[in-house]
N, C-alpha and C. Protein backbone atom coordinates (compact mmCIF):
# COMPACT_ATOMS: atom_id res chain seq x y z
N UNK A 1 0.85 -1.20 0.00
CA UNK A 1 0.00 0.00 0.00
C UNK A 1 0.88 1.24 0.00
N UNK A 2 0.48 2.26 -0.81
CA UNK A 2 1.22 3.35 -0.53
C UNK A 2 0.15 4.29 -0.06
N UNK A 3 0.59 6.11 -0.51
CA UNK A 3 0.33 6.79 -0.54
C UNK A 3 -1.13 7.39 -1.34
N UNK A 4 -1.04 6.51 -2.17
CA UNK A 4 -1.75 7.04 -3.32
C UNK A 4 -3.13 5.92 -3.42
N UNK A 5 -3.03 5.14 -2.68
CA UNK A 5 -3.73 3.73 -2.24
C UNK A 5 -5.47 4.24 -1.99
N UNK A 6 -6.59 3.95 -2.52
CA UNK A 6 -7.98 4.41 -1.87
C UNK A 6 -8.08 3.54 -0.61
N UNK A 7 -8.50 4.33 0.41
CA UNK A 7 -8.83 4.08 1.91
C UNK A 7 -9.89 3.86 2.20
N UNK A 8 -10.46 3.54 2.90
CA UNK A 8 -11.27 3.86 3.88
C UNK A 8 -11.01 3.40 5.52
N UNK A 9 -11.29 4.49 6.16
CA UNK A 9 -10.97 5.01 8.07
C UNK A 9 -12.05 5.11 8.70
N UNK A 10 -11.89 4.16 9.50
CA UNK A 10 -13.65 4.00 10.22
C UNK A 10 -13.29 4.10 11.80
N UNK A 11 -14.12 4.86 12.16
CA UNK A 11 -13.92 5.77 13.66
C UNK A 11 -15.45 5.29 13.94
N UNK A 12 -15.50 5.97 15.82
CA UNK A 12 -16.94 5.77 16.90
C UNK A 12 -17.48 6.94 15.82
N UNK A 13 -16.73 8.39 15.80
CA UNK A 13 -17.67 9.65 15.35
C UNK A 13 -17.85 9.54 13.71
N UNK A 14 -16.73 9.11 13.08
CA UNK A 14 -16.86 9.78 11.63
C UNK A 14 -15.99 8.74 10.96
N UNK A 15 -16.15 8.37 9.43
CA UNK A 15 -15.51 7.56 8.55
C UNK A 15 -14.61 8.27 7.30
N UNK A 16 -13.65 8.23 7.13
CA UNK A 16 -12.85 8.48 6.27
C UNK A 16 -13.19 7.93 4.94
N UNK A 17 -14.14 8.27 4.18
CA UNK A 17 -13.76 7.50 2.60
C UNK A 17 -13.18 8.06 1.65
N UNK A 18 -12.56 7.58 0.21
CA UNK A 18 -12.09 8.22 -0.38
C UNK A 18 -13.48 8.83 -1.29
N UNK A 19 -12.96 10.41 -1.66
CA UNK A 19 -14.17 11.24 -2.29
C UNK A 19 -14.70 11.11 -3.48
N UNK A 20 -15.92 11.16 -3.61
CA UNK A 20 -16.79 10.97 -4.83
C UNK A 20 -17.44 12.14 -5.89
N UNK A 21 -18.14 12.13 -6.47
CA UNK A 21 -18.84 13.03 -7.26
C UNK A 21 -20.31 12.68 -6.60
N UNK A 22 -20.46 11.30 -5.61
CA UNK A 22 -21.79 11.13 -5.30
C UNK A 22 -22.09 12.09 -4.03
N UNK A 23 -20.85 12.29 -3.61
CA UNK A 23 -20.95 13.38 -2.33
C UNK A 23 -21.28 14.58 -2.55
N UNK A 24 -21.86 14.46 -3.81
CA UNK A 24 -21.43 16.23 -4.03
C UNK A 24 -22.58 17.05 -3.08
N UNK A 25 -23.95 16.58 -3.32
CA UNK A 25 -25.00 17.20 -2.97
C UNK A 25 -25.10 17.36 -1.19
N UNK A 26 -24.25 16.57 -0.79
CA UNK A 26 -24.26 16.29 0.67
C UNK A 26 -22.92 17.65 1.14
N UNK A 27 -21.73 17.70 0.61
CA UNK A 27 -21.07 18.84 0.94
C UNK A 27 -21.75 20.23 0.41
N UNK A 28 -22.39 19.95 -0.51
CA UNK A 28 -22.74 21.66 -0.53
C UNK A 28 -23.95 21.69 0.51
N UNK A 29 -24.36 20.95 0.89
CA UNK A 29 -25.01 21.01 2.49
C UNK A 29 -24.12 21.31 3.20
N UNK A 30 -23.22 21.00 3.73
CA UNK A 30 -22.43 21.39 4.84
C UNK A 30 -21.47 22.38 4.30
N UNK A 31 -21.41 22.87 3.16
CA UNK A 31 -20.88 23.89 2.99
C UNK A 31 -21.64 25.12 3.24
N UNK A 32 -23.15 24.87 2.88
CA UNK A 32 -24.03 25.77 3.26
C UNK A 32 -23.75 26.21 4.91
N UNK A 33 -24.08 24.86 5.24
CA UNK A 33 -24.03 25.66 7.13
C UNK A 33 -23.01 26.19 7.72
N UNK A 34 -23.49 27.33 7.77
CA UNK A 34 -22.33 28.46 8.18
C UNK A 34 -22.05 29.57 6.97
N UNK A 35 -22.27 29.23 5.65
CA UNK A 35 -21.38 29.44 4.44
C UNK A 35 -20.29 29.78 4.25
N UNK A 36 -19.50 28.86 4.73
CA UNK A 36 -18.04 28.47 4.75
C UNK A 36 -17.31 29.68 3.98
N UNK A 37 -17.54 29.65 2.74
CA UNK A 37 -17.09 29.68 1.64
C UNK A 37 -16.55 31.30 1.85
N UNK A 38 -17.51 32.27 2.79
CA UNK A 38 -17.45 33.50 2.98
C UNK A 38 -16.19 33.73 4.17
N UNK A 39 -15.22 33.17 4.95
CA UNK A 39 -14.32 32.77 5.40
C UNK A 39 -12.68 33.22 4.39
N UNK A 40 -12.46 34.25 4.40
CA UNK A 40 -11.65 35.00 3.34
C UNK A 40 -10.22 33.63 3.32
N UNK A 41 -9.60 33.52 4.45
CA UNK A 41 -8.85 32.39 4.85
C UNK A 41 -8.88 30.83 4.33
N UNK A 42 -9.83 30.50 4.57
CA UNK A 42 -9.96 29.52 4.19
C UNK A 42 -10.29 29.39 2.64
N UNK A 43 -10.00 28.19 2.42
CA UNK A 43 -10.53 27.39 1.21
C UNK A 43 -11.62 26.30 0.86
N UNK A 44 -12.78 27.20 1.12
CA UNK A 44 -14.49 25.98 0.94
C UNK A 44 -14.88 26.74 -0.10
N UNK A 45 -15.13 25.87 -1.25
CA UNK A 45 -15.64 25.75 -2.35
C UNK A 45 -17.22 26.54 -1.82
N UNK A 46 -17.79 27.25 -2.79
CA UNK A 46 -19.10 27.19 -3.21
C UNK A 46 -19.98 26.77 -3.62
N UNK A 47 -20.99 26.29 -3.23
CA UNK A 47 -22.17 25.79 -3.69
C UNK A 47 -21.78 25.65 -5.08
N UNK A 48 -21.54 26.59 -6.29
CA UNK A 48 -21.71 26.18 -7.56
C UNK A 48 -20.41 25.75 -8.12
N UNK A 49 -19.58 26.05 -6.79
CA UNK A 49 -18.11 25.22 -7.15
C UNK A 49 -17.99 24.19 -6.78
N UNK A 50 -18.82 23.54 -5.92
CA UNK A 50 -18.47 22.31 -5.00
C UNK A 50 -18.15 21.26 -6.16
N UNK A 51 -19.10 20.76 -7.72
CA UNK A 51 -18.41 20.24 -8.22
C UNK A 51 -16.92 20.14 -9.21
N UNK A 52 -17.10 21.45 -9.37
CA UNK A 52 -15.96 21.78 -9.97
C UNK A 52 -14.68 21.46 -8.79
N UNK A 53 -14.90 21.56 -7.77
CA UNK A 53 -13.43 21.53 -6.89
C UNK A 53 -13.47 19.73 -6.57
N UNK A 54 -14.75 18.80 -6.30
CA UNK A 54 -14.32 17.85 -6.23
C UNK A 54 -13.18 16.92 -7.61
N UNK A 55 -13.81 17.51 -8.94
CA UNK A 55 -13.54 17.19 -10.11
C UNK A 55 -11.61 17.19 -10.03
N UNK A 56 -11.35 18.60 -9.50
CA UNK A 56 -10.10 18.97 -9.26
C UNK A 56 -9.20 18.06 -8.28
N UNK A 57 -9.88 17.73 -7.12
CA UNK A 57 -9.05 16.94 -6.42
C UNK A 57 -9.12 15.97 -6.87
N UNK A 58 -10.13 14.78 -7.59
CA UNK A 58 -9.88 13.82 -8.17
C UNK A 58 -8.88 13.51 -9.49
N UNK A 59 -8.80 14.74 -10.21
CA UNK A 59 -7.83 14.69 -11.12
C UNK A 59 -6.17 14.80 -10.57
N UNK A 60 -5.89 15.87 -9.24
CA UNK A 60 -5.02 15.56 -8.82
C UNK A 60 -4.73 14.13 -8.38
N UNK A 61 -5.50 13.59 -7.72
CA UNK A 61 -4.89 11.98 -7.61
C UNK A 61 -4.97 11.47 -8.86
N UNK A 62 -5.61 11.36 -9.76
CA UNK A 62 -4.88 10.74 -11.15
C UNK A 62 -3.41 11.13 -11.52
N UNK A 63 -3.04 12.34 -11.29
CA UNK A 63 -1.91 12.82 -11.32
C UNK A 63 -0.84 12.30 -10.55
N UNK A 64 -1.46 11.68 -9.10
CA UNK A 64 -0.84 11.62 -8.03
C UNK A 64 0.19 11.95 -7.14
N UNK A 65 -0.96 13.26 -6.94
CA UNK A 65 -0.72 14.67 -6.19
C UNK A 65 -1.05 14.75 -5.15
N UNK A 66 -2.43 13.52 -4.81
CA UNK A 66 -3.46 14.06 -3.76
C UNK A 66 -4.13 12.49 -3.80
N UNK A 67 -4.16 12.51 -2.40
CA UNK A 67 -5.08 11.35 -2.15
C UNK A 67 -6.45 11.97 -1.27
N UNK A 68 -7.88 12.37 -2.01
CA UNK A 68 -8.75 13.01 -1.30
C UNK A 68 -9.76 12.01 -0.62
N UNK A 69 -10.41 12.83 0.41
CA UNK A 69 -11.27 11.90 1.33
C UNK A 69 -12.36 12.83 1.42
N UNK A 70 -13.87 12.23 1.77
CA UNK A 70 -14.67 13.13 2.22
C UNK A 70 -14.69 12.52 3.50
N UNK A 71 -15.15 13.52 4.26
CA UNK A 71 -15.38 12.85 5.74
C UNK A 71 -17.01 12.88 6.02
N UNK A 72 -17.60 11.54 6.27
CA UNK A 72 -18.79 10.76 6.57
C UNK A 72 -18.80 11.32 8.17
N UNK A 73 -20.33 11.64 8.94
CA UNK A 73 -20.58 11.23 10.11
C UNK A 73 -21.60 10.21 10.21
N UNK A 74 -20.84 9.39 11.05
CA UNK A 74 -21.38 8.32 11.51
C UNK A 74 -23.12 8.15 12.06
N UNK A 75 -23.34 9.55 12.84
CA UNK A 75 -24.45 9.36 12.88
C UNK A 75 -25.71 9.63 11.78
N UNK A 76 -25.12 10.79 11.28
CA UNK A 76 -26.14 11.16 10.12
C UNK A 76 -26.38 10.05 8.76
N UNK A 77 -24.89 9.77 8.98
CA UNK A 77 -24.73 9.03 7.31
C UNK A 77 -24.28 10.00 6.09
N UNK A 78 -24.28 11.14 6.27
CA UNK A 78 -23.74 12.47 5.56
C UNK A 78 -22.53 13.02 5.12
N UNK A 79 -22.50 13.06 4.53
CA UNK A 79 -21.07 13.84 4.26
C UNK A 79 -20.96 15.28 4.44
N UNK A 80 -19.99 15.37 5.77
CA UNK A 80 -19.95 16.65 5.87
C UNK A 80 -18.49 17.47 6.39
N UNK A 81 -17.59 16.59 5.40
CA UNK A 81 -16.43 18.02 4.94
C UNK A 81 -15.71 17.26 4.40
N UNK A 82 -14.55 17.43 4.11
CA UNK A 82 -13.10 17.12 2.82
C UNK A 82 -12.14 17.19 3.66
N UNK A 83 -11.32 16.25 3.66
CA UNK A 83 -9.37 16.33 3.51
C UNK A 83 -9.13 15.51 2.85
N UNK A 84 -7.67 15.25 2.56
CA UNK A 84 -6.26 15.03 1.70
C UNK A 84 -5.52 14.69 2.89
N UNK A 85 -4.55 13.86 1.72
CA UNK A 85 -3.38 13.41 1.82
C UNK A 85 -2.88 14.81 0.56
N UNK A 86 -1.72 15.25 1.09
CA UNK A 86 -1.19 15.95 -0.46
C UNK A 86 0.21 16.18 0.08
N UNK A 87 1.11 17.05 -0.95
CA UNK A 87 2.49 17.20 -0.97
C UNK A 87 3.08 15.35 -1.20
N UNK A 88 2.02 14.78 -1.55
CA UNK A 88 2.69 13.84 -1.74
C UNK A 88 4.21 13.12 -1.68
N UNK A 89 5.41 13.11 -1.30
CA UNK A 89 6.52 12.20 -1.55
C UNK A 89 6.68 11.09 -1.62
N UNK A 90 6.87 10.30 -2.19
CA UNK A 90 6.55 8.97 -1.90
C UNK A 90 8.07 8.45 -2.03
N UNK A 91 9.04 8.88 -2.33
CA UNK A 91 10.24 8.16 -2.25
C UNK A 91 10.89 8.52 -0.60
N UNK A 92 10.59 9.42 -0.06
CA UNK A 92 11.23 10.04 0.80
C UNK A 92 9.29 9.88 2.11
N UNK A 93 8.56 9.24 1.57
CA UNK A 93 7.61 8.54 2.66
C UNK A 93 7.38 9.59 3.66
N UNK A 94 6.99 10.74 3.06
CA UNK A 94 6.16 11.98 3.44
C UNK A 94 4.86 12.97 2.94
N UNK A 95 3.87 13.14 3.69
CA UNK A 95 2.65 14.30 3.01
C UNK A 95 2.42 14.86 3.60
N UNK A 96 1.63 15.79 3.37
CA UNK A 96 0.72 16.83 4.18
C UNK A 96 -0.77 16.66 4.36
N UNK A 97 -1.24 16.97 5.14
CA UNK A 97 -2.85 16.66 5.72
C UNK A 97 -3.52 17.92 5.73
N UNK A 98 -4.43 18.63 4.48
CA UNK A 98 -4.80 19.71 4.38
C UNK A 98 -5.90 19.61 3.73
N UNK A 99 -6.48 20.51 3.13
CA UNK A 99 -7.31 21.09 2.23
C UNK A 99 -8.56 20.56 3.07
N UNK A 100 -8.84 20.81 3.91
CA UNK A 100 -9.45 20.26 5.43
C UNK A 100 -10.57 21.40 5.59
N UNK A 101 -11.74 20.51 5.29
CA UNK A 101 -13.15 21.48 6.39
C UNK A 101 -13.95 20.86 6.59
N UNK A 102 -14.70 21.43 7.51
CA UNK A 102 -16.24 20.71 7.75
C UNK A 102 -17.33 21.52 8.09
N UNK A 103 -18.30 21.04 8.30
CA UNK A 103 -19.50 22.02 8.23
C UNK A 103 -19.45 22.45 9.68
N UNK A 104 -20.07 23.73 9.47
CA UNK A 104 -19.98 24.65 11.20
C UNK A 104 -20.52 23.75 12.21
N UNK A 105 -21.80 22.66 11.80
CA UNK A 105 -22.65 22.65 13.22
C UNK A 105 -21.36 21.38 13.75
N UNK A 106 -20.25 20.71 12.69
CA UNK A 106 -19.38 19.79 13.52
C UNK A 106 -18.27 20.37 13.81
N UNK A 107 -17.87 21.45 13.74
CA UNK A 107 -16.69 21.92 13.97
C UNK A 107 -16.75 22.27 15.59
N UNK A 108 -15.77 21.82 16.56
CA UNK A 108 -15.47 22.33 18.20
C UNK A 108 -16.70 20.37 18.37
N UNK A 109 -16.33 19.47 17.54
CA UNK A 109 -16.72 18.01 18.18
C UNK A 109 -15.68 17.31 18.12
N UNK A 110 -15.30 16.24 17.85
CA UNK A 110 -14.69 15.18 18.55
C UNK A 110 -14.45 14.77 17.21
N UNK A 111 -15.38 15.33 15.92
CA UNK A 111 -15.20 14.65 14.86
C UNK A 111 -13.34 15.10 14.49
N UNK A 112 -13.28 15.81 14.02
CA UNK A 112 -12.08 16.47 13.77
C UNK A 112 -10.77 15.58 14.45
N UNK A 113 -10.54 15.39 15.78
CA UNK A 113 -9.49 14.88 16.87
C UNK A 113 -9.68 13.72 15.65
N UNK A 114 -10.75 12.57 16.10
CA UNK A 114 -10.70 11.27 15.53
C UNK A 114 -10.19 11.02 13.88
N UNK A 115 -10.23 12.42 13.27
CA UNK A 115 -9.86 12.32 11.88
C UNK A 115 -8.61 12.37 11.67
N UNK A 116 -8.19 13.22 12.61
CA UNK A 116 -6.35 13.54 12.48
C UNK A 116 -5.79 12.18 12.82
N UNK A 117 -6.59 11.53 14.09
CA UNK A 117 -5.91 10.38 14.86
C UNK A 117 -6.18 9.40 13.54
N UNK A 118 -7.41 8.70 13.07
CA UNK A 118 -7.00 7.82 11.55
C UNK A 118 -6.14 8.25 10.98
N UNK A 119 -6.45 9.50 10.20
CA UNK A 119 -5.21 9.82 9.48
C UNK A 119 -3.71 10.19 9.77
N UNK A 120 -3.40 10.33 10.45
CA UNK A 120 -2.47 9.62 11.41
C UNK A 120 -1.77 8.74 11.29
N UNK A 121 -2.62 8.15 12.23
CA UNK A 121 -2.57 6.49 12.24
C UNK A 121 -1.98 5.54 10.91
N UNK A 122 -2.63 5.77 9.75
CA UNK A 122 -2.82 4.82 8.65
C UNK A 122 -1.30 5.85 8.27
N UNK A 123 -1.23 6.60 8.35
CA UNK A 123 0.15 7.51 7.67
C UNK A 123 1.47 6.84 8.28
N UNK A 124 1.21 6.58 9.57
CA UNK A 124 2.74 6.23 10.95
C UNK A 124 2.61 4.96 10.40
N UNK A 125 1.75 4.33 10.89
CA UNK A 125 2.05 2.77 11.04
C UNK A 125 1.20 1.65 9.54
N UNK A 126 1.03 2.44 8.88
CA UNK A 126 0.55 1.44 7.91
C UNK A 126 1.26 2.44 6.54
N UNK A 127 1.59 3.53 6.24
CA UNK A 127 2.39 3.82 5.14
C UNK A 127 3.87 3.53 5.49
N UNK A 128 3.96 4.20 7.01
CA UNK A 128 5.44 4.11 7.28
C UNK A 128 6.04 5.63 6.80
N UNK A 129 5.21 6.66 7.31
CA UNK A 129 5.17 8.03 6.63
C UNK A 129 6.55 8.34 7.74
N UNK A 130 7.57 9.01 7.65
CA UNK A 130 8.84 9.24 8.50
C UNK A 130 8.58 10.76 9.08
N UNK A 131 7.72 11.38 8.17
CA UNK A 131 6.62 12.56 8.91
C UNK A 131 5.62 13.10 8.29
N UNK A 132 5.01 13.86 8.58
CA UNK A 132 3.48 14.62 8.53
C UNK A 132 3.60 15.71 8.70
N UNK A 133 2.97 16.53 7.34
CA UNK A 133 3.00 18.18 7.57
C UNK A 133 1.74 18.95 7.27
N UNK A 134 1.45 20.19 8.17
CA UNK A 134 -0.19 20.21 8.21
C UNK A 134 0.39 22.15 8.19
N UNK A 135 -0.33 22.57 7.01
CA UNK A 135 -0.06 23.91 6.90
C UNK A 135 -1.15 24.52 7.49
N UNK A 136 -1.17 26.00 7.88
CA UNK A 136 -2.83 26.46 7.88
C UNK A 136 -1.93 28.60 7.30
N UNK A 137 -3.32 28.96 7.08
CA UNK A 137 -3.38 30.45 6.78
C UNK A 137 -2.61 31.64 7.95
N UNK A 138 -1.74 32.29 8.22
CA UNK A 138 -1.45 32.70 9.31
C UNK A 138 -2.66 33.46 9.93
N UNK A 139 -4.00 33.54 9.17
CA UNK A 139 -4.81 34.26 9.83
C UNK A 139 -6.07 33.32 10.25
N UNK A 140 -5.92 32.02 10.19
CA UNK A 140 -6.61 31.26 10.60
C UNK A 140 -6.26 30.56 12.02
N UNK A 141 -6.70 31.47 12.78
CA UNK A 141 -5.72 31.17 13.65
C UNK A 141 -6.87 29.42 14.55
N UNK A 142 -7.94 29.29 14.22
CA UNK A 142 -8.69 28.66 15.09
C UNK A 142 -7.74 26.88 14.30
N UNK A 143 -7.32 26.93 13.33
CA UNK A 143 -6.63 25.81 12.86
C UNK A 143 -5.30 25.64 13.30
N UNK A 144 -4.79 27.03 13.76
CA UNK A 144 -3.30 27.12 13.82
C UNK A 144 -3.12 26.26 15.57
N UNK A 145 -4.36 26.70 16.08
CA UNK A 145 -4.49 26.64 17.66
C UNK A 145 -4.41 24.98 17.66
N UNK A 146 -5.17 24.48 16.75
CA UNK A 146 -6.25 22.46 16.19
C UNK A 146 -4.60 22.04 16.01
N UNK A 147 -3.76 22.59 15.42
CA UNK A 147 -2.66 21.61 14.72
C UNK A 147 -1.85 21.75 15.96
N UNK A 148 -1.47 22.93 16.56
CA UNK A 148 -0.64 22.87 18.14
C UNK A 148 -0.98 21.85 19.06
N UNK A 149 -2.43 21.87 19.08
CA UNK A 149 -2.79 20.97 20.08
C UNK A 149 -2.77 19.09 19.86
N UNK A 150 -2.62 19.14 18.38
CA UNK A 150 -2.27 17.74 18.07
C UNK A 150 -0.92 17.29 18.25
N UNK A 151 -0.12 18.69 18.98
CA UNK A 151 1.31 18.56 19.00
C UNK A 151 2.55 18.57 17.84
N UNK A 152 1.90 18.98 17.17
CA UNK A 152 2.49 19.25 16.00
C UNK A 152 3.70 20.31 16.20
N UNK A 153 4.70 20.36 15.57
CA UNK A 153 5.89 21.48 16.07
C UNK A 153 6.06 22.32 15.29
N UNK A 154 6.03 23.76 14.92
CA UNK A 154 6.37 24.17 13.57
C UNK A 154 7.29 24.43 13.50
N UNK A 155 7.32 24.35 11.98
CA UNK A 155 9.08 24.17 11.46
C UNK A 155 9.38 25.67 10.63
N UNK A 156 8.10 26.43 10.33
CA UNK A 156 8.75 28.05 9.88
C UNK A 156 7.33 28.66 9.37
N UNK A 157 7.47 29.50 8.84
CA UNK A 157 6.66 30.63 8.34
C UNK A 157 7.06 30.41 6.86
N UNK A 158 6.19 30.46 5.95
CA UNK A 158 6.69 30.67 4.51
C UNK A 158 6.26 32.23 4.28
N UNK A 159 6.90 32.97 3.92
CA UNK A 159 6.57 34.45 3.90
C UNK A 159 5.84 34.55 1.81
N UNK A 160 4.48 35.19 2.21
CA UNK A 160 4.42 35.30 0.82
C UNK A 160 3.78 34.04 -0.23
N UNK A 161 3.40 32.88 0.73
CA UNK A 161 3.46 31.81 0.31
C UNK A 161 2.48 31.80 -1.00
N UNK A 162 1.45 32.60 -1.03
CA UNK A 162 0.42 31.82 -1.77
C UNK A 162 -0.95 32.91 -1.74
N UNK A 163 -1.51 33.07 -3.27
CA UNK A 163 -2.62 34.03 -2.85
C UNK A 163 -3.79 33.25 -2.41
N UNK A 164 -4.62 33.78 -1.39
CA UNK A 164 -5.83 33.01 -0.70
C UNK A 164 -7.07 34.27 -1.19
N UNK A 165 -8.00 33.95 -2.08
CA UNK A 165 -8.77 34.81 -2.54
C UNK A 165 -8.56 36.35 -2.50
N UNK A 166 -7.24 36.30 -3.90
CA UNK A 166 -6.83 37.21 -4.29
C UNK A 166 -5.52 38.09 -3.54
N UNK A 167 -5.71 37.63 -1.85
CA UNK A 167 -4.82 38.60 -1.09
C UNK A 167 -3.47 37.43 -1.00
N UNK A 168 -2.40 38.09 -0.86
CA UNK A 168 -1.35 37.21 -0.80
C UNK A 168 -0.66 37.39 0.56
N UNK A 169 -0.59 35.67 1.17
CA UNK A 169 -0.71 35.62 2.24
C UNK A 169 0.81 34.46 3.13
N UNK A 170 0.90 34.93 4.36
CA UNK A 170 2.26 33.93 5.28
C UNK A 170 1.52 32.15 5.42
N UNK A 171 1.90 31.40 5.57
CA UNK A 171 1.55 30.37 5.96
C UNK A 171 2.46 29.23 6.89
N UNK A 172 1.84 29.08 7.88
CA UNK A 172 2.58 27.92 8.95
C UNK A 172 2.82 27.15 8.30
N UNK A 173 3.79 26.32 8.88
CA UNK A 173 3.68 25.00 8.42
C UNK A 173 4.18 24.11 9.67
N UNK A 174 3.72 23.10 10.40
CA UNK A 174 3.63 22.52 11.09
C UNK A 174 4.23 21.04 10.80
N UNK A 175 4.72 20.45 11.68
CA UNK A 175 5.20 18.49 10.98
C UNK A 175 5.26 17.97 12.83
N UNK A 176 4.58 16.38 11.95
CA UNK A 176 4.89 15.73 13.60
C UNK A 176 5.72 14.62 12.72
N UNK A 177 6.85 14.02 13.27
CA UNK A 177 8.05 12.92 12.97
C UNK A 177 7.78 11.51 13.12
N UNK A 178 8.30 10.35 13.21
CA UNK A 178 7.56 9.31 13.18
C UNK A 178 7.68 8.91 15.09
N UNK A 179 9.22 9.33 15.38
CA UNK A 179 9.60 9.21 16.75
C UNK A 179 8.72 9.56 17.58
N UNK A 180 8.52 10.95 17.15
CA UNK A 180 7.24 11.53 18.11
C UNK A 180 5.40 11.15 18.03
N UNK A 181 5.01 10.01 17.17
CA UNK A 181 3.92 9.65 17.01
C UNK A 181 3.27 8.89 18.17
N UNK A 182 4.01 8.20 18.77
CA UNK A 182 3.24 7.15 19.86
C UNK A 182 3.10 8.03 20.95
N UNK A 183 3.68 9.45 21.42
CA UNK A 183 3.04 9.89 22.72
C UNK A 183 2.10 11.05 21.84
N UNK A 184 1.88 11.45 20.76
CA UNK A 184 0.80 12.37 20.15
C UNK A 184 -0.27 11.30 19.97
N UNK A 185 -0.29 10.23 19.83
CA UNK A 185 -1.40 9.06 19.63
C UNK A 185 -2.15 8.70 20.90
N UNK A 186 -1.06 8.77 21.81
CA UNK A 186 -1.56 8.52 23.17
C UNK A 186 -2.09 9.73 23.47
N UNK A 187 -2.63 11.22 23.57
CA UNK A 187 -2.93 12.24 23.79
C UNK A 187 -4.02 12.44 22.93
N UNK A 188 -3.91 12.07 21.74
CA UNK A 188 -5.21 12.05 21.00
C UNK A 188 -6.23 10.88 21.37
N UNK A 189 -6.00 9.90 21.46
CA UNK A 189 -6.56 9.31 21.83
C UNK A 189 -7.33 9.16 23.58
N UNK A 190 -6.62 9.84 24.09
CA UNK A 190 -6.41 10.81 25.76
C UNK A 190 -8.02 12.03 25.16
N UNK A 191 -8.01 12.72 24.29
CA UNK A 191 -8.68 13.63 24.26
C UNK A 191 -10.02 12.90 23.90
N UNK A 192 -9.83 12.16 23.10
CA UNK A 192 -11.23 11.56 22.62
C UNK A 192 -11.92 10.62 23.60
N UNK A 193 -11.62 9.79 24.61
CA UNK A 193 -11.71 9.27 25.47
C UNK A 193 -12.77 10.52 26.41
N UNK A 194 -11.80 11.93 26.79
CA UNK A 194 -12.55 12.15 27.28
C UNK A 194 -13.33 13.14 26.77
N UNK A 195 -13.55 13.44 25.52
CA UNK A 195 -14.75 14.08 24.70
C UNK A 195 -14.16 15.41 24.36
N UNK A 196 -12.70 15.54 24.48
CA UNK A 196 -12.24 16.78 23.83
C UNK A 196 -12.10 16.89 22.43
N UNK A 197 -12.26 18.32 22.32
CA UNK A 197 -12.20 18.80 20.61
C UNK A 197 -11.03 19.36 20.79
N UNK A 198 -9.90 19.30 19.18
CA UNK A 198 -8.80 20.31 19.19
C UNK A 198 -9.06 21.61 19.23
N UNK A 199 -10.18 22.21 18.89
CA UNK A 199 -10.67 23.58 18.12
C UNK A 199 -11.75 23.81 19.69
């Protein structure tokens, strides 16, 4: 199995599958709540983009650029948000865990912790990933706070990195190592136990 491998991550709160075009109608629901999309920082597609951006991440993994997931809750049966695998390396057995949202009414639950911890998980001990890197917006700070608390260490500032709807903007970048995975596993798994959210 590598990197580029379709998954599926099955958790108590939420399931990892790899993303569809059948999801579509279900994320522009949860893109609706809240309307994400109005979030200058972030990156949530619009309602009339939602298919156009799934189209995109699926072509990046044909490329194999990107391994995308929608994220399922367990209770609803719904799909209600997106991440990746991306930055792909595969000789050097490293990615990044981004392009990450979910709909407002799950964001500050338990869903989120349990997603990082699969994905994670399947990255440390079943790719054999040697590390993990999780960027966010320097002005997003409610993600910057989610990736600290997963223990993540950052490794710099990219100055200039990248325009985010039109404005051009700094971006963290964060990595946890493979050494340091079994006491961040034990802490995540510490949080979910007792019903903490990263956010």
């Amino acid at each position: 199995m590598d990197l580029l491998t379709l998954v599926t991550l099955r958790g108590i709160h939420a399931t990892v599958v790899p993303l569809s075009v059948d999801h579509c109608q279900d994320l522009i629901k949860a893109a609706t709540d809240g309307k994400l999309w109005n979030i200058w920082y972030a990156s949530v597609p619009t309602p009339t983009n939602m298919a156009k951006e799934i189209e995109h991440r699926l072509n990046l993994h044909k490329q194999g650029l990107m391994l995308p997931f929608t994220v399922i809750d367990n209770i609803t049966g719904q799909a209600i948000g997106m991440t990746t695998y991306n930055k792909i390396d595969a000789v050097n057995k490293r990615c990044d865990i981004g392009w990450t949202w979910y709909r407002k009414s799950s964001q500050r639950t338990a869903i989120n912790t349990e997603c990082k911890l699969m994905l994670l998980t399947h990255a440390f001990e079943t790719l054999q990933c040697i590390a993990v890197t999780i960027t966010a917006n320097e002005f997003n700070l409610r993600s910057r706070r989610a990736i600290e608390r997963l223990g993540a260490k950052l490794d710099g500032v990219f100055r200039n990195f990248k325009y985010q709807n039109g404005i051009v903007c700094d971006y963290y970048q964060y990595s946890i190592i493979d050494n340091e995975w079994p006491r961040i596993k034990t802490n995540l798994n510490y949080k979910l136990n007792c019903n903490y959210s990263l956010v």
